[in-house]
PDB file of N, CA and C in Angstrom:
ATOM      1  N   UNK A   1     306.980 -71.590  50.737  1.00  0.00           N
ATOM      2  CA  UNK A   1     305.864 -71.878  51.624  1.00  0.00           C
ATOM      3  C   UNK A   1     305.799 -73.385  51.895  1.00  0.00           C
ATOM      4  N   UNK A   2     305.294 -73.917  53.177  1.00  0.00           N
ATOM      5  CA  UNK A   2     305.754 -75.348  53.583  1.00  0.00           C
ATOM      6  C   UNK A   2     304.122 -75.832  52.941  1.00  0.00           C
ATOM      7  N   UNK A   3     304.466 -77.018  53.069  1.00  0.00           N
ATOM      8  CA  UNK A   3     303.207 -77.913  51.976  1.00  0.00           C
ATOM      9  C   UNK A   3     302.631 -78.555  53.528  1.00  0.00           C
ATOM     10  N   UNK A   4     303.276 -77.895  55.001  1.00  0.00           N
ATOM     11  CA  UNK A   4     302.552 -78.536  55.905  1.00  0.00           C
ATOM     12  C   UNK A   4     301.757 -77.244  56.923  1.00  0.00           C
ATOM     13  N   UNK A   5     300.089 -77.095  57.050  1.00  0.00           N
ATOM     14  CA  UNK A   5     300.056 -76.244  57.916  1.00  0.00           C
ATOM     15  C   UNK A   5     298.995 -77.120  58.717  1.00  0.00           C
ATOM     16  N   UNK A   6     298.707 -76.027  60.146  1.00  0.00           N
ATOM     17  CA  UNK A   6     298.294 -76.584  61.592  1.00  0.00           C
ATOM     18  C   UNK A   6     296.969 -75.771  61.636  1.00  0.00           C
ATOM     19  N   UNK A   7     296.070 -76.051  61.276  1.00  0.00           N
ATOM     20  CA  UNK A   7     294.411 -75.095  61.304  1.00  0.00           C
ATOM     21  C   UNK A   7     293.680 -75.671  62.688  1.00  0.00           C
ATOM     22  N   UNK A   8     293.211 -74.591  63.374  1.00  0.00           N
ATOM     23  CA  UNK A   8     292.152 -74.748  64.058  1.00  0.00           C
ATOM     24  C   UNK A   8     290.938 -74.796  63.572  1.00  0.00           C
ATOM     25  N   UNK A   9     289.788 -75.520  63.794  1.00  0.00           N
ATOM     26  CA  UNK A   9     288.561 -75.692  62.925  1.00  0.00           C
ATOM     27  C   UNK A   9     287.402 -76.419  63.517  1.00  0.00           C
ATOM     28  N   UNK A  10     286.079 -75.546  63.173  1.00  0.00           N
ATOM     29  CA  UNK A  10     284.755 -76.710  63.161  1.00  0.00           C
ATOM     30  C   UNK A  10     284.664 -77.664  62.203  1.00  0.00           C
ATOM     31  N   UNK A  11     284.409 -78.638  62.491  1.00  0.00           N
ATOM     32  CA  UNK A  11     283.843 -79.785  61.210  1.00  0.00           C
ATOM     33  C   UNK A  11     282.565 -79.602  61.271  1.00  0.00           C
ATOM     34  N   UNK A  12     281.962 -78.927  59.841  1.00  0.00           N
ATOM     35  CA  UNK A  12     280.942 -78.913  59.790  1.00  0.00           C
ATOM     36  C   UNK A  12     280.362 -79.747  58.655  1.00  0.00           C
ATOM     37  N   UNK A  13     280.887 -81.102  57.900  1.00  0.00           N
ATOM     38  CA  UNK A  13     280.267 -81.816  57.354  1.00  0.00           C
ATOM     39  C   UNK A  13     281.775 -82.906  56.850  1.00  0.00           C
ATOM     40  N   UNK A  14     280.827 -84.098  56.827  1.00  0.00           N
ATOM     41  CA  UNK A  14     281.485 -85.719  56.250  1.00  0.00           C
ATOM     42  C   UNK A  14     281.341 -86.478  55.356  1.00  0.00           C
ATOM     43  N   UNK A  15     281.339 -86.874  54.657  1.00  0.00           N
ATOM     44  CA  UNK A  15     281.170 -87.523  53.402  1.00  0.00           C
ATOM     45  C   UNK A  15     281.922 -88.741  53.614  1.00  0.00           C
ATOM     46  N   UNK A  16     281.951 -89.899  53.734  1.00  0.00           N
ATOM     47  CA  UNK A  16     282.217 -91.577  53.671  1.00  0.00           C
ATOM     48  C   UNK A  16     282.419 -91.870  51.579  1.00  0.00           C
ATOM     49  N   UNK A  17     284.008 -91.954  51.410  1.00  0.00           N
ATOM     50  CA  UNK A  17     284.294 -92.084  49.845  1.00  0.00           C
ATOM     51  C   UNK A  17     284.751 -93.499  49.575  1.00  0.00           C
ATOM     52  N   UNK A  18     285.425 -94.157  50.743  1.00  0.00           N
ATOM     53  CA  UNK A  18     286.059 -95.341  50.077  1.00  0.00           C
ATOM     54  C   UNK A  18     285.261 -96.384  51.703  1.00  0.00           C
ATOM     55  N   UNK A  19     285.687 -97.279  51.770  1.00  0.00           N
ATOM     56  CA  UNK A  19     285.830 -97.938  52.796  1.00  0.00           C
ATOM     57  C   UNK A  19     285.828 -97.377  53.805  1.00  0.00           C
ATOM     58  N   UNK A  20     286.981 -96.764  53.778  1.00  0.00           N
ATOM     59  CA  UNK A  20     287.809 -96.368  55.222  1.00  0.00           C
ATOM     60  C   UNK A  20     288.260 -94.620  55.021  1.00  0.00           C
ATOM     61  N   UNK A  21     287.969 -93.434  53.953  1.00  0.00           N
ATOM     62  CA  UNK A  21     288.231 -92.782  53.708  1.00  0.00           C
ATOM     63  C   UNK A  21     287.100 -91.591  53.943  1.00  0.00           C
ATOM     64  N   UNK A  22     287.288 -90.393  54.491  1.00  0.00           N
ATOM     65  CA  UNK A  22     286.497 -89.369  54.497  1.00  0.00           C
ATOM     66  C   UNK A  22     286.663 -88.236  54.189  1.00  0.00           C
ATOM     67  N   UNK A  23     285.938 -87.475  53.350  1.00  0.00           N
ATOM     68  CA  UNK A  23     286.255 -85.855  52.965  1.00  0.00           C
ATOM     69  C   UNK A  23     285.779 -85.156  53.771  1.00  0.00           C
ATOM     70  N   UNK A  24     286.202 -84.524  54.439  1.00  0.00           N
ATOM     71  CA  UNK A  24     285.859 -83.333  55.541  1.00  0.00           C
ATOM     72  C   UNK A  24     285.988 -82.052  55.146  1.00  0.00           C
ATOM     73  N   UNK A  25     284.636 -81.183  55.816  1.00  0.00           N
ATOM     74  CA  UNK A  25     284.556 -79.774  55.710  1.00  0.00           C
ATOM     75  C   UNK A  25     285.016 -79.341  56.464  1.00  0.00           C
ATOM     76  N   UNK A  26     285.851 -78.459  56.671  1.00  0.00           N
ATOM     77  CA  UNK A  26     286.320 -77.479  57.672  1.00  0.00           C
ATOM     78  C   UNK A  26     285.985 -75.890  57.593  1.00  0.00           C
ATOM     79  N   UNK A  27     285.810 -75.831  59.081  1.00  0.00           N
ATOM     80  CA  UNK A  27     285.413 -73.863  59.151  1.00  0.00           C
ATOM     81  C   UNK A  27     286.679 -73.435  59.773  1.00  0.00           C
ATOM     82  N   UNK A  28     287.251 -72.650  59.386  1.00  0.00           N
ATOM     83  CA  UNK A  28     288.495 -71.901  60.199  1.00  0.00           C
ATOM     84  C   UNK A  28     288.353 -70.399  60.103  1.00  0.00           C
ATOM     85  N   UNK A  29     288.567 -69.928  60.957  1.00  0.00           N
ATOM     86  CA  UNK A  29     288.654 -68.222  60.795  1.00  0.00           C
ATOM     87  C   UNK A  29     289.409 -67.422  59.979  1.00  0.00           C
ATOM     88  N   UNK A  30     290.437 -68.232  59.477  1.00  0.00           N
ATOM     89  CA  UNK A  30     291.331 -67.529  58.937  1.00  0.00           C
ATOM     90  C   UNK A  30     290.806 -67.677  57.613  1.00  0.00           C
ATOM     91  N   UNK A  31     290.981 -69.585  56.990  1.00  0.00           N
ATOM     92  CA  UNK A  31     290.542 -69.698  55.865  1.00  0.00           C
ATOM     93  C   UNK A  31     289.513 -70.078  55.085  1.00  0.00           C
ATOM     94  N   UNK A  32     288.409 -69.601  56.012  1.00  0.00           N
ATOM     95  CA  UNK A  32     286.964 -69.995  55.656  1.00  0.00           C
ATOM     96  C   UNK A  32     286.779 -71.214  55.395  1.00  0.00           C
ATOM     97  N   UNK A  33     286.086 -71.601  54.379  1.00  0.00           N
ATOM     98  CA  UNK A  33     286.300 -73.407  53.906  1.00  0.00           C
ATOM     99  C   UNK A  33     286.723 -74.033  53.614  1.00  0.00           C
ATOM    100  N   UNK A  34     287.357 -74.788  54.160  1.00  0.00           N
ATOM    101  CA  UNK A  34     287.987 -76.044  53.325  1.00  0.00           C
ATOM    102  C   UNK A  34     287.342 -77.568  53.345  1.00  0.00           C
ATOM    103  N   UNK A  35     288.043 -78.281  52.560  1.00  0.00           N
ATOM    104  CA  UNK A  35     287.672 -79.617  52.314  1.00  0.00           C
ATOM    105  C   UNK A  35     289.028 -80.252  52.167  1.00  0.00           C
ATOM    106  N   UNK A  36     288.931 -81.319  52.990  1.00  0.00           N
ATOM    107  CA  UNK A  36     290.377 -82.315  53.136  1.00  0.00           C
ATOM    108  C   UNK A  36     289.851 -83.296  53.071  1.00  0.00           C
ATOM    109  N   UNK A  37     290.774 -84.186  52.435  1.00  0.00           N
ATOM    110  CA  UNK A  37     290.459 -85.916  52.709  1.00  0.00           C
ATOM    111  C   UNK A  37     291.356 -86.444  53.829  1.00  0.00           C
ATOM    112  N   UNK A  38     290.299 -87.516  54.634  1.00  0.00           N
ATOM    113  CA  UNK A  38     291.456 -87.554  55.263  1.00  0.00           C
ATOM    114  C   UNK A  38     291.371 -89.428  55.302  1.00  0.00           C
ATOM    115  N   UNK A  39     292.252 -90.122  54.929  1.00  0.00           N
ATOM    116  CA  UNK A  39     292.243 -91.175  54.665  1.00  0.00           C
ATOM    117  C   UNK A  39     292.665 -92.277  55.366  1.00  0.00           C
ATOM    118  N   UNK A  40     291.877 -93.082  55.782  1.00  0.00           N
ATOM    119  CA  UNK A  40     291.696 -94.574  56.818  1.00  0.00           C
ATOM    120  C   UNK A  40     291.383 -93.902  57.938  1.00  0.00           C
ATOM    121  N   UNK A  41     290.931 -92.954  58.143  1.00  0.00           N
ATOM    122  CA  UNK A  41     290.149 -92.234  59.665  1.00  0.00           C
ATOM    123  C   UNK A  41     288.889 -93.257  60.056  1.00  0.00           C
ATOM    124  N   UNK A  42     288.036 -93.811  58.514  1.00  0.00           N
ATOM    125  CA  UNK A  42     286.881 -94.919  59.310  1.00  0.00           C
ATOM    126  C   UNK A  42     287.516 -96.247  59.501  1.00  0.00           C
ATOM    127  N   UNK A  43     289.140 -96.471  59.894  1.00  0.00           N
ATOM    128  CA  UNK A  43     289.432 -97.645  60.297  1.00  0.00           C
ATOM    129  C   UNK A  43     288.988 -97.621  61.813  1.00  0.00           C
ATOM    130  N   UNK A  44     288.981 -98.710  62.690  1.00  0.00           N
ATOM    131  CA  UNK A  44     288.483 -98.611  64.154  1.00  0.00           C
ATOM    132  C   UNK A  44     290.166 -98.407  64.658  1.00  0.00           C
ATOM    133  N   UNK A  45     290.976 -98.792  64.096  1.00  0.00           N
ATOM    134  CA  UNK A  45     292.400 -98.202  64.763  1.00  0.00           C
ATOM    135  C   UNK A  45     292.600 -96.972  64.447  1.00  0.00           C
ATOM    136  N   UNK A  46     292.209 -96.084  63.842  1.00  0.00           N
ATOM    137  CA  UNK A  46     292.616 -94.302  63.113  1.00  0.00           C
ATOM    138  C   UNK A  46     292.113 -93.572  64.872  1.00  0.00           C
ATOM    139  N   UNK A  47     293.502 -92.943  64.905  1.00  0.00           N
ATOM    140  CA  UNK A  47     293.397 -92.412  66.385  1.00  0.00           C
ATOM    141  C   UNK A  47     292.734 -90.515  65.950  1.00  0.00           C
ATOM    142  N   UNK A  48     292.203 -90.290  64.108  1.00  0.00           N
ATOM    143  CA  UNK A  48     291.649 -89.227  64.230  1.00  0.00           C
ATOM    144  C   UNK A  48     290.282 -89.591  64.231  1.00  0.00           C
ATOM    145  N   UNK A  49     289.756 -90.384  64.318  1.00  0.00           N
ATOM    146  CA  UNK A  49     288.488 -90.651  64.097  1.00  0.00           C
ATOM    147  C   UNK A  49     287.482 -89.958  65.316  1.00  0.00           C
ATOM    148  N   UNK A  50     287.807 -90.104  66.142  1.00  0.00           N
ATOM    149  CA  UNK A  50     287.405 -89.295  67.327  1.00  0.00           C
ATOM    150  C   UNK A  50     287.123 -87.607  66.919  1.00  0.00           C
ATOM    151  N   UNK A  51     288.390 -87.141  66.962  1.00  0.00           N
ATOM    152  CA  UNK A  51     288.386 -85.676  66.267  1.00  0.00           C
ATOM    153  C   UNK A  51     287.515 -85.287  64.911  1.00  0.00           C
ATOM    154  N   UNK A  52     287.502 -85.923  64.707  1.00  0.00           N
ATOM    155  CA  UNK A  52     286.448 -85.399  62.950  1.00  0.00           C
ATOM    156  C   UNK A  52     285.408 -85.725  62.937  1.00  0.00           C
ATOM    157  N   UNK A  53     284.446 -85.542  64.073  1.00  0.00           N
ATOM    158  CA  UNK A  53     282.897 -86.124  64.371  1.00  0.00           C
ATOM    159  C   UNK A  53     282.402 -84.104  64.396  1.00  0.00           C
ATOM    160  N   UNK A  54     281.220 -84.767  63.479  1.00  0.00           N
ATOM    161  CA  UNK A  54     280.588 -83.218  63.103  1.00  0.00           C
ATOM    162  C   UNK A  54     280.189 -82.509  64.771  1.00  0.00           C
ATOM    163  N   UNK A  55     280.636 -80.809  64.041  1.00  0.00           N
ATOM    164  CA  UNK A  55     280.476 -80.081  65.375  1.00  0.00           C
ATOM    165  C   UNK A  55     281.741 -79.660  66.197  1.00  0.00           C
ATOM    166  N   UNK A  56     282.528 -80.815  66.214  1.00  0.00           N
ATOM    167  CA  UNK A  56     283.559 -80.646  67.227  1.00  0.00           C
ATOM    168  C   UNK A  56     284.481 -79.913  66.842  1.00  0.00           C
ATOM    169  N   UNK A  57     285.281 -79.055  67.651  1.00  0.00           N
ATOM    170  CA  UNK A  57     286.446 -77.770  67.154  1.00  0.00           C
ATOM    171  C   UNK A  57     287.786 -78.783  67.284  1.00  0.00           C
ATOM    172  N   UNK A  58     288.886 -78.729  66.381  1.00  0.00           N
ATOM    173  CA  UNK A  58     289.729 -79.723  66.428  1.00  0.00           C
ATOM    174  C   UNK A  58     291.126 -78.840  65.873  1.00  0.00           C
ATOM    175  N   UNK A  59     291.942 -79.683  66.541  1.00  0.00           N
ATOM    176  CA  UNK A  59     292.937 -78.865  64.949  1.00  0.00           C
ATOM    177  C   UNK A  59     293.809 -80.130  64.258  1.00  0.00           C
ATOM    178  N   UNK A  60     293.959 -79.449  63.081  1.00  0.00           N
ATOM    179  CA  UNK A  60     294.325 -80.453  62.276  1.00  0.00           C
ATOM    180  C   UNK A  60     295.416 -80.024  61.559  1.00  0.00           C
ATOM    181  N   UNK A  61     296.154 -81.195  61.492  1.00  0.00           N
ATOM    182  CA  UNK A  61     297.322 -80.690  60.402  1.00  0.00           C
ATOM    183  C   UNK A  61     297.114 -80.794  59.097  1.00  0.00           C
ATOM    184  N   UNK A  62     297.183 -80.262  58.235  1.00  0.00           N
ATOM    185  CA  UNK A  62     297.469 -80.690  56.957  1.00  0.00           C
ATOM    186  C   UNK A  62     298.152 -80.342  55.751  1.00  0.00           C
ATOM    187  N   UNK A  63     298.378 -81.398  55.235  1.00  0.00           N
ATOM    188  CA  UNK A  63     298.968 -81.419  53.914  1.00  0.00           C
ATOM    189  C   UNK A  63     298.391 -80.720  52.813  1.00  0.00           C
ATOM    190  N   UNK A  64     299.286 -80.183  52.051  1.00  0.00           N
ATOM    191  CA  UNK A  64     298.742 -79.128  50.484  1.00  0.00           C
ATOM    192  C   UNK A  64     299.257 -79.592  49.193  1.00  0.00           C
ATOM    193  N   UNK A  65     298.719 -79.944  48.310  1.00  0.00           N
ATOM    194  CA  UNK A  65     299.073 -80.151  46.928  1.00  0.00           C
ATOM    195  C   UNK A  65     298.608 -80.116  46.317  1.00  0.00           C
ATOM    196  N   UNK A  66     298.913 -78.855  45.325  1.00  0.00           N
ATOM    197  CA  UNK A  66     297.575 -78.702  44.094  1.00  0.00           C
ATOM    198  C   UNK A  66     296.839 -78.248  44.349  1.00  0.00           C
ATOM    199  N   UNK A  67     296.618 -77.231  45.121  1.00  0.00           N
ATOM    200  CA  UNK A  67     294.803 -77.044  45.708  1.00  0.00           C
ATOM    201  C   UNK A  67     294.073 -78.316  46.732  1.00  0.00           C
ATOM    202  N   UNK A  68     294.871 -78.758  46.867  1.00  0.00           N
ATOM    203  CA  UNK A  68     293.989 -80.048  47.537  1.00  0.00           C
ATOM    204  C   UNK A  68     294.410 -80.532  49.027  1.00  0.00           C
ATOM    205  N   UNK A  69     294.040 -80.840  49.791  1.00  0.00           N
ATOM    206  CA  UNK A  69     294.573 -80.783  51.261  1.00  0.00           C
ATOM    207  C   UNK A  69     294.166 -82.517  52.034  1.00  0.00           C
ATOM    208  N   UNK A  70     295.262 -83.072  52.522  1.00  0.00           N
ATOM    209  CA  UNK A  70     294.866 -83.964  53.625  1.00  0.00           C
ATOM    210  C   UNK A  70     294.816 -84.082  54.278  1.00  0.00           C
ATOM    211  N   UNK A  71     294.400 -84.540  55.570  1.00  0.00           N
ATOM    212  CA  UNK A  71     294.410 -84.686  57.021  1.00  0.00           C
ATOM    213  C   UNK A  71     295.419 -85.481  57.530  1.00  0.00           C
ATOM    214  N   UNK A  72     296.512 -85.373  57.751  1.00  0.00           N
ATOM    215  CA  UNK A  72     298.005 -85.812  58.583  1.00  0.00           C
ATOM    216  C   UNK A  72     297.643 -86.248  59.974  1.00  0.00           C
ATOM    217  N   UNK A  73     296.777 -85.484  60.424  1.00  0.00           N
ATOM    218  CA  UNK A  73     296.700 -85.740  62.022  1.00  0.00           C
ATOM    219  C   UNK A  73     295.690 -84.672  62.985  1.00  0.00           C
ATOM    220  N   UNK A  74     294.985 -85.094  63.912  1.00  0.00           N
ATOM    221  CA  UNK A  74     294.013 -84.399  64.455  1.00  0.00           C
ATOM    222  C   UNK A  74     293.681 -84.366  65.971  1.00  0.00           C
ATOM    223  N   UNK A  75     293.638 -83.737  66.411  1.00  0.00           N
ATOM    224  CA  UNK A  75     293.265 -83.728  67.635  1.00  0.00           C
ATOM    225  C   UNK A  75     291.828 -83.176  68.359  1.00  0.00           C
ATOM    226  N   UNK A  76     290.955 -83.385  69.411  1.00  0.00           N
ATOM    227  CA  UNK A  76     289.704 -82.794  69.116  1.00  0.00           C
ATOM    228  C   UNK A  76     290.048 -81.901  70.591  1.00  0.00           C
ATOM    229  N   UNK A  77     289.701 -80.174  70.325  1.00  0.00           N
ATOM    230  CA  UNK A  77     290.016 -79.134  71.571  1.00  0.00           C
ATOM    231  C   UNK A  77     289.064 -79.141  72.190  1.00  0.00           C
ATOM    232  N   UNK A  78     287.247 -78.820  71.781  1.00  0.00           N
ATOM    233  CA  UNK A  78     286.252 -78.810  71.954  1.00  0.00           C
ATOM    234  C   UNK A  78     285.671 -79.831  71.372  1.00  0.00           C
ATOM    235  N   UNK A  79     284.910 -80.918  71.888  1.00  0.00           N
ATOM    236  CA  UNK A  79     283.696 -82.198  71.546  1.00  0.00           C
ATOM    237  C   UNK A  79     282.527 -81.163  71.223  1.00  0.00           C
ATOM    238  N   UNK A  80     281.730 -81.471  70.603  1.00  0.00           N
ATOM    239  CA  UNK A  80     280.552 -80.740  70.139  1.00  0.00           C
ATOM    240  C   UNK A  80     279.766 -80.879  71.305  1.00  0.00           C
ATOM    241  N   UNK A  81     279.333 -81.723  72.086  1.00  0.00           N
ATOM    242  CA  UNK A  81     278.365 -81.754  73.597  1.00  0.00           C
ATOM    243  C   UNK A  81     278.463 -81.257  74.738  1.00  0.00           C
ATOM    244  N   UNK A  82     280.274 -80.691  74.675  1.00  0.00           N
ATOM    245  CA  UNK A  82     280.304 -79.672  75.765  1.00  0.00           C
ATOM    246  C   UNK A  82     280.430 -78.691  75.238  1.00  0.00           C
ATOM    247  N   UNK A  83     280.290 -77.960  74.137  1.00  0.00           N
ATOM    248  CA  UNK A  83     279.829 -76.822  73.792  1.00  0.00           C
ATOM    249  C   UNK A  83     278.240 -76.316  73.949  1.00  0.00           C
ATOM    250  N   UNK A  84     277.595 -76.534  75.378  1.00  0.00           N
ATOM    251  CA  UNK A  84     276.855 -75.734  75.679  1.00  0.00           C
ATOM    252  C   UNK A  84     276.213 -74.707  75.678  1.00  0.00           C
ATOM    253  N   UNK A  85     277.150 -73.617  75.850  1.00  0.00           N
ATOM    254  CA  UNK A  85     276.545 -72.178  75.532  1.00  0.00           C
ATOM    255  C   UNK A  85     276.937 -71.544  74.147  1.00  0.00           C
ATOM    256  N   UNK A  86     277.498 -72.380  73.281  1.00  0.00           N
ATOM    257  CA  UNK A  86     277.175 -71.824  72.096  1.00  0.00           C
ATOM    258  C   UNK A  86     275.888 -72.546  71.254  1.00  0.00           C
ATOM    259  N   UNK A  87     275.392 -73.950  71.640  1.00  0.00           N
ATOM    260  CA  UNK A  87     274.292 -74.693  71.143  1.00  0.00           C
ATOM    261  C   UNK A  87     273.158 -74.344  72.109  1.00  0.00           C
ATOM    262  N   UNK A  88     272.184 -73.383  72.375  1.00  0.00           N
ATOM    263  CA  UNK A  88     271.180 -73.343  73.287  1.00  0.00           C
ATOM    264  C   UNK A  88     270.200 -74.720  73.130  1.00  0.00           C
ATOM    265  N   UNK A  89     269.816 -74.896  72.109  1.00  0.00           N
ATOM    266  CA  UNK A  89     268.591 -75.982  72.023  1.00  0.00           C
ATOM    267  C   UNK A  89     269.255 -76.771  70.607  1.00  0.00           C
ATOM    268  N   UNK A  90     269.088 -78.013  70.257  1.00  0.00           N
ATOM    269  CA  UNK A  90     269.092 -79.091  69.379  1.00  0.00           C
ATOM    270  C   UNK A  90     268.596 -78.003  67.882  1.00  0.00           C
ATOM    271  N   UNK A  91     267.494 -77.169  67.743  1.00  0.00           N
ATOM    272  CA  UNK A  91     266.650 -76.905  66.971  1.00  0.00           C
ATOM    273  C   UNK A  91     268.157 -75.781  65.624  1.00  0.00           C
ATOM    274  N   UNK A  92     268.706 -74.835  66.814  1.00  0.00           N
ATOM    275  CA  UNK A  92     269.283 -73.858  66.632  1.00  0.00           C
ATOM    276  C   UNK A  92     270.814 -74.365  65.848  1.00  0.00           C
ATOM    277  N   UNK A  93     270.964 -75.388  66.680  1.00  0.00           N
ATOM    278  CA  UNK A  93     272.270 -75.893  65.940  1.00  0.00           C
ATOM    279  C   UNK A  93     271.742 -76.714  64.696  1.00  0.00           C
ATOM    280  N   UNK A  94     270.839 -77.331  64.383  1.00  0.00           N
ATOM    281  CA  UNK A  94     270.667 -77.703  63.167  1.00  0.00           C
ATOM    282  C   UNK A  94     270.456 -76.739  62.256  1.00  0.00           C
ATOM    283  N   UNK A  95     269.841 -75.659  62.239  1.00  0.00           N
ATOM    284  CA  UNK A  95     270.021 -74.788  61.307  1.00  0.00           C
ATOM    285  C   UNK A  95     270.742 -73.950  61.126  1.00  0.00           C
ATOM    286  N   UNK A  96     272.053 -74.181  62.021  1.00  0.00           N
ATOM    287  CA  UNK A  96     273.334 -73.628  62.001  1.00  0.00           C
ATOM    288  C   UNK A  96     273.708 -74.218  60.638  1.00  0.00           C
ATOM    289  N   UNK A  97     274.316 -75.819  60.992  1.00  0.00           N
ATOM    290  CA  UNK A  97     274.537 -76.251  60.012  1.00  0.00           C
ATOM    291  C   UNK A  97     274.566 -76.631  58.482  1.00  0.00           C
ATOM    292  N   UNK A  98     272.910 -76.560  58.695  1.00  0.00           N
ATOM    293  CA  UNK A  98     272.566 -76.180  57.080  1.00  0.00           C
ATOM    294  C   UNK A  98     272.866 -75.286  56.254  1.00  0.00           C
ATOM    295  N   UNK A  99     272.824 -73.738  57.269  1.00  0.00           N
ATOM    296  CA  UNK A  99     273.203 -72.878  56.423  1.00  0.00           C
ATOM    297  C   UNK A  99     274.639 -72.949  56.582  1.00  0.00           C
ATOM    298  N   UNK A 100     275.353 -73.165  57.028  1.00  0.00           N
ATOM    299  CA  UNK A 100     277.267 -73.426  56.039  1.00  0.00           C
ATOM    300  C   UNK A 100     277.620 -74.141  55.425  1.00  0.00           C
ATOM    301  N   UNK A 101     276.620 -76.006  55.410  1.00  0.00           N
ATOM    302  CA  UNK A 101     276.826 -76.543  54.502  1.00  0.00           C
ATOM    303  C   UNK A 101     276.377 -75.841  53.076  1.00  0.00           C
ATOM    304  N   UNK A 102     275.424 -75.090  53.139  1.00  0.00           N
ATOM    305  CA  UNK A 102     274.608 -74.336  51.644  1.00  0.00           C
ATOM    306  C   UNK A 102     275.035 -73.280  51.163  1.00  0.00           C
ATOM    307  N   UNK A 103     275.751 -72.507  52.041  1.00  0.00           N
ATOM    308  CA  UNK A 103     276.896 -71.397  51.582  1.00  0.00           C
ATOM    309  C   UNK A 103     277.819 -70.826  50.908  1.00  0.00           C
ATOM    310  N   UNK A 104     277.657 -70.370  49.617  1.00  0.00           N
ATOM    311  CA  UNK A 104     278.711 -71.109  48.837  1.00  0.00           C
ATOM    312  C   UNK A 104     280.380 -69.793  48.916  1.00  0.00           C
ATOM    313  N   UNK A 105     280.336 -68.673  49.989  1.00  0.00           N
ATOM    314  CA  UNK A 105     281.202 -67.842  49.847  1.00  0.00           C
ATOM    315  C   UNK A 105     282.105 -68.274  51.122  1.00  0.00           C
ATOM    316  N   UNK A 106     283.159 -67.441  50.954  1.00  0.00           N
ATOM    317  CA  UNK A 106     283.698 -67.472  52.314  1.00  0.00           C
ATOM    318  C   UNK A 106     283.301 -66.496  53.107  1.00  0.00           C
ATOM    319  N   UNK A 107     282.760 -64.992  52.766  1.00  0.00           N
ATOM    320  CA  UNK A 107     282.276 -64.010  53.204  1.00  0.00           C
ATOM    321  C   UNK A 107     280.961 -64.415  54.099  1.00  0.00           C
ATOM    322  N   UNK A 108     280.215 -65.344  53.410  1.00  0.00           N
ATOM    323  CA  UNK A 108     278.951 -65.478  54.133  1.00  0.00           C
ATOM    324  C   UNK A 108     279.167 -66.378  54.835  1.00  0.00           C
ATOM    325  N   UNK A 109     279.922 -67.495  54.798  1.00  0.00           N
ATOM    326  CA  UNK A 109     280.261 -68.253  56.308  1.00  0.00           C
ATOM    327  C   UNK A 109     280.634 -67.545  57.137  1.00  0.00           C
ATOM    328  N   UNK A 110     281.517 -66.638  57.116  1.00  0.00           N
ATOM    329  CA  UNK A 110     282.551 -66.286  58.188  1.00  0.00           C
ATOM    330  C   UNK A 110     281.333 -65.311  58.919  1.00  0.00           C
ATOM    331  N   UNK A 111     280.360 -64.695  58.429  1.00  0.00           N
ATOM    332  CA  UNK A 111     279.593 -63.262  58.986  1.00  0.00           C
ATOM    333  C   UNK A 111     278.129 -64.362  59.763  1.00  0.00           C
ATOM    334  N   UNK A 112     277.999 -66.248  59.239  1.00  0.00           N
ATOM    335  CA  UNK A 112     277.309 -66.516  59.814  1.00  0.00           C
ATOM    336  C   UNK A 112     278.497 -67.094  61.599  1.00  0.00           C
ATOM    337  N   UNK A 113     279.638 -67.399  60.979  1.00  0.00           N
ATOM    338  CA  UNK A 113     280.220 -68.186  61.742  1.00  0.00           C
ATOM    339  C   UNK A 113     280.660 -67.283  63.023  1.00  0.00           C
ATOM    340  N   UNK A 114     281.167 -65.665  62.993  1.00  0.00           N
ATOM    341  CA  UNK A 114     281.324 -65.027  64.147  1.00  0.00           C
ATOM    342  C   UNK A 114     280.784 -65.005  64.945  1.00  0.00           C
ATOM    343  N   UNK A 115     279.673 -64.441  65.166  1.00  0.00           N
ATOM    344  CA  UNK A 115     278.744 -64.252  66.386  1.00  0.00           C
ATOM    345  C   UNK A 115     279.259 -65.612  67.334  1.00  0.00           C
ATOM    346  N   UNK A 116     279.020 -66.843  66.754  1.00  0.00           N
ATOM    347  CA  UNK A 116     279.865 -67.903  67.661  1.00  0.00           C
ATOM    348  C   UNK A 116     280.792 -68.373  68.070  1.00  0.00           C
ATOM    349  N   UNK A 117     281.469 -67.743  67.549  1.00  0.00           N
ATOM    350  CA  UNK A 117     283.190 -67.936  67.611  1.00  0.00           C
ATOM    351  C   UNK A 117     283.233 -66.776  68.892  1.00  0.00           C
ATOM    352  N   UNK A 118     282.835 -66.055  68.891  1.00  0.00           N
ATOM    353  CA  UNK A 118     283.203 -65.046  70.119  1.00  0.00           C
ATOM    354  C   UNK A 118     282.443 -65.717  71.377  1.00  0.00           C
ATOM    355  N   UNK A 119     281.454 -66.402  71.370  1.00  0.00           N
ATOM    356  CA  UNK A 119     281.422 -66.957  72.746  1.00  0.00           C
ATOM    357  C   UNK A 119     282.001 -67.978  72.930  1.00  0.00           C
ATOM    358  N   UNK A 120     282.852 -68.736  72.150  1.00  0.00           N
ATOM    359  CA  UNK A 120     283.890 -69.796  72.913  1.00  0.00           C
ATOM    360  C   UNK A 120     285.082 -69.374  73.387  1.00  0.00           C
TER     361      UNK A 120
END
């Protein structure tokens, strides 16, 4: 099995660890949650920094070792502000979020995360 795979994904949360370093949540359909670091993304030259802004659907490559995953490289498919008709009002998407950051299965993300995944 290659130590490199290509996920499509929401970022649904960020964490700031070093300077210039960030742990990212990811939602994917396939593999429910993950968490990657992805490192010097808060430099102002990191061309993923764009892509890993909460909300936005992106895909990302990454690296595997140990259970543990990094961010290689990113691109953003969907920006979170033109996702329109899956955010009706400001109110709805915040309590989107809360509940997957507080979630602790993959079962219960994925059964909150469908219903929206089918209208994009």
């Amino acid at each position: 099995m290659s130590r490199y795979t290509t996920v499509t994904a929401i970022i649904i949360n960020k964490k700031k660890t070093k300077e210039q370093d960030i742990f990212v949540t990811l939602l994917t359909s396939h593999r429910g949650k993950i968490t990657a670091l992805a490192k010097g993304s808060q430099s102002i030259k990191s061309s993923r920094l764009s892509a890993l802004q909460l909300g936005n659907i992106s895909k990302l490559h990454l690296y595997q070792k140990n259970d543990f995953s990094w961010v290689s490289q990113a691109t953003t498919i969907t920006p979170f502000l033109k996702q329109k008709k899956v955010w009706p009002n400001s109110a709805s998407s915040s309590i989107f979020w809360k509940l997957l950051t507080m979630s602790p299965s993959k079962t219960s993300i994925l059964t909150i995360f469908l219903p929206f995944a089918k209208t994009c």
